[in-house]
Protein backbone atom coordinates (compact mmCIF):
# COMPACT_ATOMS: atom_id res chain seq x y z
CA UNK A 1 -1.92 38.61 59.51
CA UNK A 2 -5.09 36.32 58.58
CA UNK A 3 -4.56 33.97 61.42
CA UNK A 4 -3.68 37.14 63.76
CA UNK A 5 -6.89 38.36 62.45
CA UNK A 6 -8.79 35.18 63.02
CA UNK A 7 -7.52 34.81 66.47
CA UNK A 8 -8.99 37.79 67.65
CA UNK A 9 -11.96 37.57 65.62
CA UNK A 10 -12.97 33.76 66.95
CA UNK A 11 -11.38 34.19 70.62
CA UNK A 12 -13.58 36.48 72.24
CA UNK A 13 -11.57 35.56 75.66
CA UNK A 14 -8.40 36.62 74.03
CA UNK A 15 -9.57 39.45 72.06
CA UNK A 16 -10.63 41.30 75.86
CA UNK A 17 -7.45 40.12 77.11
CA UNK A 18 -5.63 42.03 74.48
CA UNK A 19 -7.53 45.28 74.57
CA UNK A 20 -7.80 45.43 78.30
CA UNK A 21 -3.90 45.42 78.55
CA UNK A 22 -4.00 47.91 75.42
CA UNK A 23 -6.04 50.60 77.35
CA UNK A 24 -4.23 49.37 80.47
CA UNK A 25 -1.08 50.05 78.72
CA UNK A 26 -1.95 53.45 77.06
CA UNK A 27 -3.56 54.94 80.35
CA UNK A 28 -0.35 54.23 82.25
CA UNK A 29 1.81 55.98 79.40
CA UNK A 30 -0.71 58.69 80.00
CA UNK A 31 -0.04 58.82 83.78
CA UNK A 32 3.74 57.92 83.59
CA UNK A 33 4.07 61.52 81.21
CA UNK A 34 1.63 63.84 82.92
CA UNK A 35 3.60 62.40 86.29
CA UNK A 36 6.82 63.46 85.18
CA UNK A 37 5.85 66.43 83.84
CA UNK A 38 4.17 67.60 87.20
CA UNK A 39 7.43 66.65 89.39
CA UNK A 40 9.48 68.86 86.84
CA UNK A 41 7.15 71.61 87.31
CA UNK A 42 6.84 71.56 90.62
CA UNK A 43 10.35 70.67 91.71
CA UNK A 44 13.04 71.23 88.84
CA UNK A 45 15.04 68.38 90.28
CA UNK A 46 16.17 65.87 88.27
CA UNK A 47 16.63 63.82 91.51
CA UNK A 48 12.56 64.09 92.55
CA UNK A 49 12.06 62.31 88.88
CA UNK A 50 14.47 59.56 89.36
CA UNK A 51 12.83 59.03 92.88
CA UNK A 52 9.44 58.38 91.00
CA UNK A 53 11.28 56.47 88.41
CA UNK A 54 12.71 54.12 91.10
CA UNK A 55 10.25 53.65 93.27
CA UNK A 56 8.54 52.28 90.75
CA UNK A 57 10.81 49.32 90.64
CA UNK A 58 10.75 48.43 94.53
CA UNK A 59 7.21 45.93 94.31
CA UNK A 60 8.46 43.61 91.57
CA UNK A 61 11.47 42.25 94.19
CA UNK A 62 8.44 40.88 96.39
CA UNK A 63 5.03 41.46 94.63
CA UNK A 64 5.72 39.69 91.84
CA UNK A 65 5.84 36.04 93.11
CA UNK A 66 3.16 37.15 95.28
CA UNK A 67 0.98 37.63 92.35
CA UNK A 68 2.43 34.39 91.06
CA UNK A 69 1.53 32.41 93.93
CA UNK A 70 -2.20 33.74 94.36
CA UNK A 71 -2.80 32.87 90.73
CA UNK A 72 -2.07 29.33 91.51
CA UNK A 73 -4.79 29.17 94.38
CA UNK A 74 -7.18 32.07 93.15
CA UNK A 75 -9.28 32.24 90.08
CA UNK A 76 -6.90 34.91 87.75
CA UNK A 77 -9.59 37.01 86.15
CA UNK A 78 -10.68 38.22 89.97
CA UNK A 79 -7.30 38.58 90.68
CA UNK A 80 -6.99 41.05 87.58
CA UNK A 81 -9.85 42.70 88.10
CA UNK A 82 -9.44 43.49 91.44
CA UNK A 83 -6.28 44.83 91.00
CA UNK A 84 -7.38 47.41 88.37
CA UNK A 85 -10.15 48.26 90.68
CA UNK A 86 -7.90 49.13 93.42
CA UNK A 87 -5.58 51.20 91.44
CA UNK A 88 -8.36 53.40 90.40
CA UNK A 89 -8.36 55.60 94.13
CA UNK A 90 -4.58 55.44 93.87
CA UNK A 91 -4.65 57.03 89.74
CA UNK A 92 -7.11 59.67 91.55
CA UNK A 93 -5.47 60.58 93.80
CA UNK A 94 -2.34 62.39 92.26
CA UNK A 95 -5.33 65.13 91.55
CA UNK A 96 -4.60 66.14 94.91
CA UNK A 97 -0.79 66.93 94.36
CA UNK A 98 -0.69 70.36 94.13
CA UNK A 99 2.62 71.45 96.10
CA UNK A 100 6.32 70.42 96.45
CA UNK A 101 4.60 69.43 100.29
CA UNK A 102 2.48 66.29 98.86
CA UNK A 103 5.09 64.72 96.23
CA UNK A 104 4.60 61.79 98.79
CA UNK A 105 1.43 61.64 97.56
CA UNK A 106 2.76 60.92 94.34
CA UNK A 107 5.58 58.85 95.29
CA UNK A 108 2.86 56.55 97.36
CA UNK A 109 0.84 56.71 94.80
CA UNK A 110 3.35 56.01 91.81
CA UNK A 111 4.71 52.72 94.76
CA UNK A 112 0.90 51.84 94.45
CA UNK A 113 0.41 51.54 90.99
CA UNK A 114 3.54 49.86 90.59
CA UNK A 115 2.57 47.28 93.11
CA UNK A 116 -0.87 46.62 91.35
CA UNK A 117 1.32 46.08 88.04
CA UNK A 118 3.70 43.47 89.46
CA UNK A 119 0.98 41.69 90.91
CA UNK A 120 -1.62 42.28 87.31
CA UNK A 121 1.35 41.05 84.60
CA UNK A 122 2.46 37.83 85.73
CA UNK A 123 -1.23 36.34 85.88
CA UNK A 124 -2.22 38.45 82.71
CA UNK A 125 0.58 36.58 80.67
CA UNK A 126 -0.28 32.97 82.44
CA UNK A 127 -4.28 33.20 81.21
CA UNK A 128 -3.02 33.36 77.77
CA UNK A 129 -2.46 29.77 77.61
CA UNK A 130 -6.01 29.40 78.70
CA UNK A 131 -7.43 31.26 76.08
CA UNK A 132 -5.98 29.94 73.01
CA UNK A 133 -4.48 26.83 71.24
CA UNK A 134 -1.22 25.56 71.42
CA UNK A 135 -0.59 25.94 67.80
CA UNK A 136 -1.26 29.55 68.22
CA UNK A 137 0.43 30.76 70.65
CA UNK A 138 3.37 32.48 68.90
CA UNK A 139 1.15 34.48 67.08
CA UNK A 140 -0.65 35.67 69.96
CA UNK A 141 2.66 36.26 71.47
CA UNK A 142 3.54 38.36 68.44
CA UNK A 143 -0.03 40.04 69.06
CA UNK A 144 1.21 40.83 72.44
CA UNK A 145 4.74 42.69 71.00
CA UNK A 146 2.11 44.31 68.39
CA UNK A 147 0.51 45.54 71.22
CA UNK A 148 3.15 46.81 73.20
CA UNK A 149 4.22 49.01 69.99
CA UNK A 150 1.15 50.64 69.62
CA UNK A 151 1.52 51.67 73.55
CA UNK A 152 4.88 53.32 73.15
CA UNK A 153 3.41 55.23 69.97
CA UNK A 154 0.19 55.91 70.87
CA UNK A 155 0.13 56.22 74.27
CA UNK A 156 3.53 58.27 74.81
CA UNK A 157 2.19 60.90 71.78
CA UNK A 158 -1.64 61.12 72.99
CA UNK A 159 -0.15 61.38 76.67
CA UNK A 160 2.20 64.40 76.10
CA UNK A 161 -0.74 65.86 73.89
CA UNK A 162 -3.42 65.55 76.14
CA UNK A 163 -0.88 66.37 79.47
CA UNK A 164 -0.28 69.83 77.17
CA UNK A 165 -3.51 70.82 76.21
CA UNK A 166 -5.38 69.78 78.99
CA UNK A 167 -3.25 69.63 81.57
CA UNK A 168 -1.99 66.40 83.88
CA UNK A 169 -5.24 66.16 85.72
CA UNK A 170 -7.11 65.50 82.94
CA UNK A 171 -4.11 62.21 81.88
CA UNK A 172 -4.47 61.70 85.75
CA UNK A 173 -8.10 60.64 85.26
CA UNK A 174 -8.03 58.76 81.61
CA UNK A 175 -5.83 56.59 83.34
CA UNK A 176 -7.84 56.01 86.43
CA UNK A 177 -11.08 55.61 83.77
CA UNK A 178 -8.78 53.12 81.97
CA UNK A 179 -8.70 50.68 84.51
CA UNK A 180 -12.39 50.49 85.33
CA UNK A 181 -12.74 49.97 81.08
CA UNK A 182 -9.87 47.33 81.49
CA UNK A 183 -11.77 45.55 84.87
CA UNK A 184 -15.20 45.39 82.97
CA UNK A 185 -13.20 43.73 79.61
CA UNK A 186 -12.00 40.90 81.64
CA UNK A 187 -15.15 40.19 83.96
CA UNK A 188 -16.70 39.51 80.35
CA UNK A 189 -13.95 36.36 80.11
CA UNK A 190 -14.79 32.99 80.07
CA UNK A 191 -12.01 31.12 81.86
CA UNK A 192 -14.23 27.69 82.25
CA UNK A 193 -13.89 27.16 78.41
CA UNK A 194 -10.71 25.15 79.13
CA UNK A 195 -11.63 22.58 81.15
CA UNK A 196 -7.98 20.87 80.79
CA UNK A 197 -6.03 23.78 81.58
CA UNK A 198 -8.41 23.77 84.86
CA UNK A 199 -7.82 20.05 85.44
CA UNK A 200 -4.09 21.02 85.24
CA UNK A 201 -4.41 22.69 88.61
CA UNK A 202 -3.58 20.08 90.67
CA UNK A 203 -0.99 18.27 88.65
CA UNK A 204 2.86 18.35 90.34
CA UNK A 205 5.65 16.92 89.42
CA UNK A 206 7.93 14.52 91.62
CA UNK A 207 11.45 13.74 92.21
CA UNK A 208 11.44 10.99 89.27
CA UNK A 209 9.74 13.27 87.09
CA UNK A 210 6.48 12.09 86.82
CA UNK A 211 2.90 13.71 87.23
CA UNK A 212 0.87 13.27 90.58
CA UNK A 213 -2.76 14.29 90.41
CA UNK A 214 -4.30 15.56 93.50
CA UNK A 215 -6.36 18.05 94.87
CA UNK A 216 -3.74 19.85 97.01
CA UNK A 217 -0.50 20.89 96.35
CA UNK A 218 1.53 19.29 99.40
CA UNK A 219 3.39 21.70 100.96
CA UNK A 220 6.42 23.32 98.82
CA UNK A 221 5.32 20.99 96.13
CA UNK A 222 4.84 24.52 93.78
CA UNK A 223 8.41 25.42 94.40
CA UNK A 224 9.54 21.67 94.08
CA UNK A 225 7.52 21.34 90.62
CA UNK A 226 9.44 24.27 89.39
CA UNK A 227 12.76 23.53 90.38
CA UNK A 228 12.70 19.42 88.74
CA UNK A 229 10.68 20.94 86.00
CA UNK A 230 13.63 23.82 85.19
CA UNK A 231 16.21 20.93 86.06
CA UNK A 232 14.89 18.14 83.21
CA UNK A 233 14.18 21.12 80.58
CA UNK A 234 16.88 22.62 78.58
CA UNK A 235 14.67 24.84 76.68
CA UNK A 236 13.65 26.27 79.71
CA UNK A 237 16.86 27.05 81.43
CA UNK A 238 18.10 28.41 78.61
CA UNK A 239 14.22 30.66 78.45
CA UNK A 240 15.42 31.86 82.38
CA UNK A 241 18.45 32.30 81.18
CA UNK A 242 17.92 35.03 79.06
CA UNK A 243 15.19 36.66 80.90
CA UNK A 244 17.63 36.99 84.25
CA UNK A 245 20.59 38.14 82.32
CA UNK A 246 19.31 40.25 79.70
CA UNK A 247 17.61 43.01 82.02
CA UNK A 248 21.45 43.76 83.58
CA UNK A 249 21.81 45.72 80.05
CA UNK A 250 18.23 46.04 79.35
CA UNK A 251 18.36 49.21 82.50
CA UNK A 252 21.20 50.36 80.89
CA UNK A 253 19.91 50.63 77.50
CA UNK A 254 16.74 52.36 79.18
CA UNK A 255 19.04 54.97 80.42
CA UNK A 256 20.87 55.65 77.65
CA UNK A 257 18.00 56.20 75.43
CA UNK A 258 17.40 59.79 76.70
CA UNK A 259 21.14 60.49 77.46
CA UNK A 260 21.51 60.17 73.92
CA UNK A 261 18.91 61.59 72.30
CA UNK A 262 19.31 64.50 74.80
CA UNK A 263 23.27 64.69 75.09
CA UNK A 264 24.82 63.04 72.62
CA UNK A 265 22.71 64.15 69.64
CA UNK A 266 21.31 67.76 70.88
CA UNK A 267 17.88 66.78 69.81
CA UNK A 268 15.96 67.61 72.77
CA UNK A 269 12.65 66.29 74.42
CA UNK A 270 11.69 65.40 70.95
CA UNK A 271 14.42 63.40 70.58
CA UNK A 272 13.68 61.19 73.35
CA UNK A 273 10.20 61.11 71.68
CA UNK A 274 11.97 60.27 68.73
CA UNK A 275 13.62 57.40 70.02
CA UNK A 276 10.73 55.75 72.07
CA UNK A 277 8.82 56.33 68.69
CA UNK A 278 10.92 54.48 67.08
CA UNK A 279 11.12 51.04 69.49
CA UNK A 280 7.25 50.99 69.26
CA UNK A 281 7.47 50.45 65.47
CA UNK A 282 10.71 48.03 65.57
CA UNK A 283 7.78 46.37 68.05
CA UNK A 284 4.65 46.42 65.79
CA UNK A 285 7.04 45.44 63.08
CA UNK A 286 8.48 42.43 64.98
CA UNK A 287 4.65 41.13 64.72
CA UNK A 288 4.58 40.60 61.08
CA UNK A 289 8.21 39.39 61.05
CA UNK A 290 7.32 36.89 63.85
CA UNK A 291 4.55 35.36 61.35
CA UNK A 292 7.13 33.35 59.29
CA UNK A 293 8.34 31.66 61.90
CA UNK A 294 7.53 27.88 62.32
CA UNK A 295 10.32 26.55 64.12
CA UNK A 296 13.76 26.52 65.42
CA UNK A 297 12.40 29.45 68.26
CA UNK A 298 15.56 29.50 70.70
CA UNK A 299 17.94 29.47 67.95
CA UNK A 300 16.30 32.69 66.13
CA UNK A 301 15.63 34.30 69.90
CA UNK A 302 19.34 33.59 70.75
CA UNK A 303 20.21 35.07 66.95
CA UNK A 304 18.23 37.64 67.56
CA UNK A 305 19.80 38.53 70.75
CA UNK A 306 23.36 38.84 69.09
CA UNK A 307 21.85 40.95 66.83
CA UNK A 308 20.46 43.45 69.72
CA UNK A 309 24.26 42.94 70.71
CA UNK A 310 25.80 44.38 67.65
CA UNK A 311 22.99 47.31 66.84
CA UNK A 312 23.68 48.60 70.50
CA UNK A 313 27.15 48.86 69.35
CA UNK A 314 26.01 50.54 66.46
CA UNK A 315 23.89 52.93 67.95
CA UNK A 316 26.97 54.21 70.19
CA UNK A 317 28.93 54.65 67.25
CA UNK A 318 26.40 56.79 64.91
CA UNK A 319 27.26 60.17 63.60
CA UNK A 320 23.87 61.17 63.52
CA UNK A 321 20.33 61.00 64.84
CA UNK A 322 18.33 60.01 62.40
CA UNK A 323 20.78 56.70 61.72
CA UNK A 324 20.36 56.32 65.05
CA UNK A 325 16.64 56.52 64.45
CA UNK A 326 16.79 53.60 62.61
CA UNK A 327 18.82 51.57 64.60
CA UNK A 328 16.44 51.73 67.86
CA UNK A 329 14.06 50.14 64.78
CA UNK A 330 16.23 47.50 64.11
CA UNK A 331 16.80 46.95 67.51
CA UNK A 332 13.49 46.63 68.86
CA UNK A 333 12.48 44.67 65.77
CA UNK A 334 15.17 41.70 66.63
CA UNK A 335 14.15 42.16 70.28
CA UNK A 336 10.35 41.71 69.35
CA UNK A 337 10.59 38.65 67.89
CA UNK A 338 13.15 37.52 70.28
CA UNK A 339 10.90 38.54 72.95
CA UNK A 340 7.70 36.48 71.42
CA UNK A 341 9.48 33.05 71.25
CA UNK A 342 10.71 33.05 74.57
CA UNK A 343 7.25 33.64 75.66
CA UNK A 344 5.78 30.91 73.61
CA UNK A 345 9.17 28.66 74.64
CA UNK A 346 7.88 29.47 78.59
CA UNK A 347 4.29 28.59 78.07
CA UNK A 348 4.96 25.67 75.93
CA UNK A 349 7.62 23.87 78.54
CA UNK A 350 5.43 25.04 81.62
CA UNK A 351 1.93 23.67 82.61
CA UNK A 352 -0.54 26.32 83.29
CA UNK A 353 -0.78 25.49 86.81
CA UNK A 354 2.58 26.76 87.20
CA UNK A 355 3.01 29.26 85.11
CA UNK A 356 1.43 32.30 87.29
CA UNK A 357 4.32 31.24 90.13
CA UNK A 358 6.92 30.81 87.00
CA UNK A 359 6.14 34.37 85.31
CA UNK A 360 5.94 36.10 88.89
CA UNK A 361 9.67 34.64 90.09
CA UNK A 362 10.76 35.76 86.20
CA UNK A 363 8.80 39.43 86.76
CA UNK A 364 10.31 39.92 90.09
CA UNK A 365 14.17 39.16 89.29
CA UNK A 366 14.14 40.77 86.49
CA UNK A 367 12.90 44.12 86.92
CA UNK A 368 14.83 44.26 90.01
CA UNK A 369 17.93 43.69 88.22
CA UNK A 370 16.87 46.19 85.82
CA UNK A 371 16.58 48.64 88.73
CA UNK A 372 19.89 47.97 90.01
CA UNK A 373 21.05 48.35 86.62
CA UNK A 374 19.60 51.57 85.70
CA UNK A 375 20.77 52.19 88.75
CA UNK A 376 24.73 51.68 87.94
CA UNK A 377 24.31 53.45 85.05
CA UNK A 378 23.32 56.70 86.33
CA UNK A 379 26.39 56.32 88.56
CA UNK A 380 28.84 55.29 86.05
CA UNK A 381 27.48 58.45 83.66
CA UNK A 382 29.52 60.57 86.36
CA UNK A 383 32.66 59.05 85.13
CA UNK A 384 31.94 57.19 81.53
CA UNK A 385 31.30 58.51 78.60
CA UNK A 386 28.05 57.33 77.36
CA UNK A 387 29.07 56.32 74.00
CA UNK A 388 31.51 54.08 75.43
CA UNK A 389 29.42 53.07 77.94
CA UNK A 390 26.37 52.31 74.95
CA UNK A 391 29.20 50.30 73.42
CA UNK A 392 30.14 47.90 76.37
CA UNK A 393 26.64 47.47 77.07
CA UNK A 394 26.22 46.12 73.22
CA UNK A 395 29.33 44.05 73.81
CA UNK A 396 27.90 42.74 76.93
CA UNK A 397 24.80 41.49 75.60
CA UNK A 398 26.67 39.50 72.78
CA UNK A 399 28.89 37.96 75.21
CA UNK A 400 25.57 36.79 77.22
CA UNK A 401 24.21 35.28 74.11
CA UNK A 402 27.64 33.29 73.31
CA UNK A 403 27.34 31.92 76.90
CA UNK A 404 23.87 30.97 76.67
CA UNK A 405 24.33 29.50 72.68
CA UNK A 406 27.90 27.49 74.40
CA UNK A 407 25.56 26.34 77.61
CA UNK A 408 23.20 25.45 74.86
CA UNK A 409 25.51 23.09 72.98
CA UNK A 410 27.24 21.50 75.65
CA UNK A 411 23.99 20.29 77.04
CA UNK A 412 22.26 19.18 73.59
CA UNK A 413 25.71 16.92 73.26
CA UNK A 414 24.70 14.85 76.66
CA UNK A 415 22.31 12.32 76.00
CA UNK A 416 19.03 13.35 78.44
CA UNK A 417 16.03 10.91 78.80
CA UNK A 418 13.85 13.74 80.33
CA UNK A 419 10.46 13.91 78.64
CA UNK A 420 8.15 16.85 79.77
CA UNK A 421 5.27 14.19 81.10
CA UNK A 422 2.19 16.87 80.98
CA UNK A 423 2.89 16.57 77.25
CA UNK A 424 1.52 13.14 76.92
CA UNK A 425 -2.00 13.66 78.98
């Protein structure tokens, strides 16, 4: 906690970072809610929510390595900031739904935000190299699980409370509020600080593996970089790995969350509170767990991975809510720390020059697969019963992490010469 504490305390960069994407984060939960709760009202359909739902989803598939590949040419922080600026008309403007007639207001709107977001996160996660020291980059990665916690608690509770008393105009404009507050925290960041991390722009990497400086990319040298630097780096391809195959259940799991709490245990719209209650503080708890951890990150993600596996499992089999309760802790907790050593894995193996390109192509596949997923699910709840269905979903995640551990060992047992070259500058 002290070098947490430190970390925001002496990296004022870092420090905006992280509460810009905590009021960012909150404001949306605000929205998201109040949304949802306006569609219901308006429509009844369960079909006009899982329209805003989904089409939600639809600008990762392209935006995503969009944002990627503008944060490679374009200074970030104007980037970010211009994309919460934007989104503050498009917040706004669900004020105007008042009717069933302009839910295409809200469905623009909701495609809107959406497409600010997969264009905002990729570049967000890429300046965190810039802002902060090697050495400490798992526990800002922590910080960053810590602070998606405290978004599912305090942002899902506040948003139903304010959405009640107040009504969803009044979420509608916190949120839009929260992204001018989030826009003015990162103009006051000092990118030019790290002046290798700048230098780092124009470095590529060839077909023998070694580092070109220049002041141009040439063209498709980005996409070249990536692909040798994914081909000599185990760590990595293990990394993308996970992140591609994970979300198939991941949608699932998101699903299932409310099917249960809602079906399965008879505990209502507080149940589903419940349960997203409960992942926040397997999240915020995954930070403190995540500071004795020095080494050995890919063998406690993949660990940690089985042991998502076997709670899902778990969860399908309880005979009650609140042991399911306390599963969805245990799950999120293993996922959190799972979750924060992949990220440091990524940023460690990847040169900040191509890391906004990296985290967009991640961003983009996998929420679309997620999509697709969630997707399946709600077809397959027609015909499955979701306990079952909970249960191969567990058992498909621990047969992902025995295929990634096996790729794992095969490869460690052939002798590779590949040394990651930026390393060495």
């Amino acid at each position: 906690m002290g070098n947490a504490t430190a970390i925001l305390t002496n990296r004022r960069g870092y420090t905006r970072l992280f509460t810009a994407g905590l009021i960012n984060g909150i404001g949306d939960r605000f929205s998201g809610i109040a949304m949802l709760a306006l569609v219901l009202h308006l429509t009844g359909s369960g079909m006009a929510v899982g329209i805003s739902l989904g089409v939600r989803m639809l600008p990762y598939l392209f935006l995503a390595p969009l944002g990627g590949m503008l944060g490679s040419k374009l200074p970030r922080k104007y980037i970010m900031m211009t994309t919460d600026i934007l989104r503050v008309p498009v917040a706004l403007s669900f004020l105007w739904v008042d009717g069933e007639n302009k839910l295409w207001l809200l469905y623009a709107g909701s495609f809107l935000l959406a497409a600010g977001e997969a264009i905002y996160n990729p570049i967000r996660k890429s300046t965190i190299p810039l802002l902060v020291k090697r050495d400490a980059l798992l526990t800002v990665n922590g910080l960053e699980q810590l602070m998606t916690g405290c978004v599912l608690i305090l942002g899902a509770f506040s948003g139903g409370v304010v959405s009640l008393w107040f009504g969803p105009k009044m979420a509608f404009i916190m949120n839009a509020a929260s992204f001018l507050v989030a826009a003015l925290l990162i103009y006051g960041i000092d990118f030019k600080a790290n002046s290798a991390a700048e230098e780092e722009k124009t470095l590529i990497i060839t077909p023998d593996k070694t580092l070109i400086k220049g002041a141009k990319h040439p063209r498709g040298g980005v996409w070249q970089s990536i692909g040798f630097l994914i081909a000599g780096s185990l760590t990595l391809q293990i990394v993308l790995g996970y992140e591609l195959l994970v979300p198939l259940t991941n949608g699932l799991d998101n699903v299932l969350i409310s099917v249960y709490a809602i079906q399965v245990f008879h505990a209502g719209d507080i149940g589903v509170g419940a349960f997203y209650a409960a992942l926040g503080i397997g999240l915020s708890l995954s930070f403190f767990a995540g500071r004795y951890l020095k080494r050995g990150l890919l063998l406690v993600a993949l660990t940690g991975l089985l042991m998502e596996g076997f709670l899902l499992m778990g969860i399908s089999t309880a005979s009650n809510f609140t042991i399911a309760f306390f599963l969805y802790i245990a799950l999120s907790l293993a996922g959190g720390v799972g979750n924060a050593c992949l990220d440091t894995l990524l940023m460690r193996e990847t040169p900040p020059a191509l890391q906004p390109v990296l985290f967009g192509i991640v961003s983009a596949v996998g929420n679309t697969l997620m999509g697709l997923s969630m997707l399946v699910t709600g077809w397959l709840l027609g015909a499955v019963e979701p306990r079952m269905l909970g249960f191969a979903g567990g058992a498909g995640v621990v047969a992902i992490t025995l295929l990634l551990g096996g790729y794992t060992w095969v490869r460690r047992k052939k002798d590779s010469s590949f040394t990651v070259p930026w390393k060495s500058l």
